[in-house]
Protein backbone atom coordinates (compact mmCIF):
# COMPACT_ATOMS: atom_id res chain seq x y z
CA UNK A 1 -30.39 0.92 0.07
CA UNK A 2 -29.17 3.69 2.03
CA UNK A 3 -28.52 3.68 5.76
CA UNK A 4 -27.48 5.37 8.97
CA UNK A 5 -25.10 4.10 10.69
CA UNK A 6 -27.04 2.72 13.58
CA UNK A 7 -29.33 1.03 10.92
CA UNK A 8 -26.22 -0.68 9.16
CA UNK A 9 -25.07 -1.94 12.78
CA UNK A 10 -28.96 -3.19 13.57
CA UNK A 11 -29.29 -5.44 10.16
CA UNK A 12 -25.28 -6.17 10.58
CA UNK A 13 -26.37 -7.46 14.20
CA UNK A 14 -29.52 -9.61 12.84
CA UNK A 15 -27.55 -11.42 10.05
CA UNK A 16 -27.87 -9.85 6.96
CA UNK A 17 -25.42 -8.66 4.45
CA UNK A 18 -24.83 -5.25 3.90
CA UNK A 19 -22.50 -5.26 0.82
CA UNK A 20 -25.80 -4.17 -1.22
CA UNK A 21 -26.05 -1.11 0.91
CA UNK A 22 -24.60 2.21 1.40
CA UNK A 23 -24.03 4.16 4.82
CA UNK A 24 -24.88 7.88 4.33
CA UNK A 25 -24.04 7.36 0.38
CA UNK A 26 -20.52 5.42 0.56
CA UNK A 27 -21.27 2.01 -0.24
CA UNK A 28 -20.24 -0.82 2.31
CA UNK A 29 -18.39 -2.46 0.15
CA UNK A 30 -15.95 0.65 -0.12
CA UNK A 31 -15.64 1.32 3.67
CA UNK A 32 -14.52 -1.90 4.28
CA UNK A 33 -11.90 -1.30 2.21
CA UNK A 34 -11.32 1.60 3.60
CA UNK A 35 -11.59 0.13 7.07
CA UNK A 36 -9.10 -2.42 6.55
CA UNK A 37 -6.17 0.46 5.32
CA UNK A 38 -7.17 2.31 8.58
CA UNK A 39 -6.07 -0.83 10.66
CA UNK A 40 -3.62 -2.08 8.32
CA UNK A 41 -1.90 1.74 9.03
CA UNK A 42 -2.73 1.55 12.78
CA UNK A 43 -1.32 -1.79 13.14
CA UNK A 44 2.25 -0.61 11.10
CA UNK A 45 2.55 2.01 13.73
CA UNK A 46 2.64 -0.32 15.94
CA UNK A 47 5.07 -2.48 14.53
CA UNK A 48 7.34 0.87 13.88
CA UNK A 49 7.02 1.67 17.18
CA UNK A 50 8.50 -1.57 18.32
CA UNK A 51 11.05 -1.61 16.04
CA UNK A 52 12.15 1.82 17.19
CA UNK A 53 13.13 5.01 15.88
CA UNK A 54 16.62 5.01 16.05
CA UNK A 55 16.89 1.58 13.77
CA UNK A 56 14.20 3.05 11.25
CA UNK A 57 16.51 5.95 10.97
CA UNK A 58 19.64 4.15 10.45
CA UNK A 59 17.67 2.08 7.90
CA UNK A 60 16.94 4.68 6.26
CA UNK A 61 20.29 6.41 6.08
CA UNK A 62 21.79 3.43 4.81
CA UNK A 63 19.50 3.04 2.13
CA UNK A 64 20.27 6.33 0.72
CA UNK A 65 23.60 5.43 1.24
CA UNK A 66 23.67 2.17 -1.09
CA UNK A 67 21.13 4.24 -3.12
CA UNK A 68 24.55 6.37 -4.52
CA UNK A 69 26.70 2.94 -4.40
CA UNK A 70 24.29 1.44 -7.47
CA UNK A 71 23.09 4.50 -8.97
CA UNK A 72 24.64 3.26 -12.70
CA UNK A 73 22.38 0.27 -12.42
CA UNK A 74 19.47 1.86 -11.22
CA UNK A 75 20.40 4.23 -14.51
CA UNK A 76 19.87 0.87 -16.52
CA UNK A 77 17.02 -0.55 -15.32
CA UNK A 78 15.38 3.04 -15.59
CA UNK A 79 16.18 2.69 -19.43
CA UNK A 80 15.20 -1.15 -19.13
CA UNK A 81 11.13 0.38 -17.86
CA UNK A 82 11.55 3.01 -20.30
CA UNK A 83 12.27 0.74 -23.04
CA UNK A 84 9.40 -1.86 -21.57
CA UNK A 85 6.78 0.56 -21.25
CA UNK A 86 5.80 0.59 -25.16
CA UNK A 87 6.55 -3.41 -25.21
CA UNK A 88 3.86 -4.04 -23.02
CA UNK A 89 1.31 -2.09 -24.86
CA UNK A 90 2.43 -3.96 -28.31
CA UNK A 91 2.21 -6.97 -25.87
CA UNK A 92 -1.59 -6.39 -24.96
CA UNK A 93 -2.61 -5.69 -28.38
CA UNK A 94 -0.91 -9.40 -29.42
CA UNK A 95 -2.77 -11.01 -26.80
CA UNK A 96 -6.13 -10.03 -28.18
CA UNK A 97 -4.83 -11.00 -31.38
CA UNK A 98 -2.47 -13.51 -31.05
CA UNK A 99 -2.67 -15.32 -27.59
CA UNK A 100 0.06 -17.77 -27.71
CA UNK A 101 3.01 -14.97 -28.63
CA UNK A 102 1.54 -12.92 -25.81
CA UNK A 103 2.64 -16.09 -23.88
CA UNK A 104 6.21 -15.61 -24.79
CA UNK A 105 6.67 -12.57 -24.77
CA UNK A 106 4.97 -11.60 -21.66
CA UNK A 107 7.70 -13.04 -19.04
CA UNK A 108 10.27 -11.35 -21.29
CA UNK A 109 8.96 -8.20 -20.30
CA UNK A 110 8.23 -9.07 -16.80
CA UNK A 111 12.29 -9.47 -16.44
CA UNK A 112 12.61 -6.17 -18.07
CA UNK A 113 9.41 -4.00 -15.78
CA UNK A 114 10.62 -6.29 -12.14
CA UNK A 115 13.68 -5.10 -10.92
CA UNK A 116 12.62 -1.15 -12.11
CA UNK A 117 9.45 -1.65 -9.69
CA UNK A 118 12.10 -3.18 -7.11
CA UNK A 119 14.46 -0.55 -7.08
CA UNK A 120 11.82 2.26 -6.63
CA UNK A 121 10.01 0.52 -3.99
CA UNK A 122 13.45 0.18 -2.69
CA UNK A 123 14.28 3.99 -2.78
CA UNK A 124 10.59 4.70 -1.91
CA UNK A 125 11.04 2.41 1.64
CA UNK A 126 14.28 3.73 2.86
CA UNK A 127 12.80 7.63 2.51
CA UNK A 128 9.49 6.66 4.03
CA UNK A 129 10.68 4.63 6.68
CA UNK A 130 13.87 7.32 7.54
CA UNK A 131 11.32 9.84 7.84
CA UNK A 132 9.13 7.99 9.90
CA UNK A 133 11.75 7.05 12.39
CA UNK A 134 12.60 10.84 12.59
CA UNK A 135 8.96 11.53 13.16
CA UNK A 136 8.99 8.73 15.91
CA UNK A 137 12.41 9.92 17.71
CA UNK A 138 10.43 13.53 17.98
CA UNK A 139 8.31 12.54 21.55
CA UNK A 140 5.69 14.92 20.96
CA UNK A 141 4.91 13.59 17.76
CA UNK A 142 5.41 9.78 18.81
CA UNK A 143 2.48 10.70 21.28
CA UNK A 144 -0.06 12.38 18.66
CA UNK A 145 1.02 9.68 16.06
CA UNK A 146 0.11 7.01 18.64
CA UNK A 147 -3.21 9.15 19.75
CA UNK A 148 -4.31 8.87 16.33
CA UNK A 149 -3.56 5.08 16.04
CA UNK A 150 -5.86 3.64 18.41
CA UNK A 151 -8.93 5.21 17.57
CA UNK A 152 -7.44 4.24 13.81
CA UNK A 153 -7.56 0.95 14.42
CA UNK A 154 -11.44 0.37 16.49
CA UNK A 155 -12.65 2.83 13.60
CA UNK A 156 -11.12 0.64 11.12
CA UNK A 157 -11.85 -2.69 12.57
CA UNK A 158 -15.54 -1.47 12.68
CA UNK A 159 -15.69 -0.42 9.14
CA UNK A 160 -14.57 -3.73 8.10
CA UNK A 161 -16.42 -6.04 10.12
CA UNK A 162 -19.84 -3.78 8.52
CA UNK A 163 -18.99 -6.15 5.22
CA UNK A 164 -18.53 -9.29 6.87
């Protein structure tokens, strides 16, 4: 059933679950989801913010840094995902066929995909946090950045409590 927004808040008030519904066509279920990213990204600003620009940058910098110190094994576990890639697609067609191979080979693979995953999330982190602490050292921005965070977090919070 579709509702407004007061509506949702009126049957949210009295009780009942709204999971079943939609507000103005996106489903409840959705916007909680939704909700809880807003707060979960309000709530890292925060904890940015306390940790301070000037150590995000560092962090940053010195994950570039050791990025260029390991880049031959970062080389290898780039051909170790590249190699793993078509393993885990003969994997999945074993385990509909086969289930007790799958079980053997699946962890195999797992060794191979992990550290590849790692090492991106790795390189991905130090870029997206040394950025962010730039952004934060820049005073202007620190103040629209935490202008946008509060009302973040209450619209958030709301969206989320909608599906409890």
């Amino acid at each position: 059933m579709d509702l407004t927004l007061i509506e949702a808040w009126n049957l949210w008030w009295s009780g009942k679950q709204l999971v079943d519904h939609s507000i103005h066509g996106a489903p409840v279920l959705w916007l909680s989801r939704a909700g809880k990213m807003l707060a979960f990204l309000a709530g890292a600003t925060i904890v940015l913010d306390a940790i301070g620009p000037e150590r995000l940058v560092k962090w940053g910098e010195d994950a570039k840094g050791k990025l260029h110190e390991k880049l031959t094994s970062k080389v290898i576990y780039l051909i170790a995902g590249v190699i793993a890639v078509p393993l885990i697609y003969w994997i999945h067609k074993i385990s509909i066929m086969e289930p007790r191979r799958a079980m053997v080979w699946i962890p195999a693979v797992s060794i191979l995909v992990m550290p590849v995953v790692m090492v991106a999330m790795g390189i991905l982190a130090g870029v997206l946090v040394g950025g962010l602490g730039k952004a934060l050292a820049d005073r202007r921005l620190e103040k629209i950045i935490r202008r946008i965070a509060v009302p973040l977090f209450f619209l958030g919070f709301g969206l989320d409590y909608l599906a409890s």
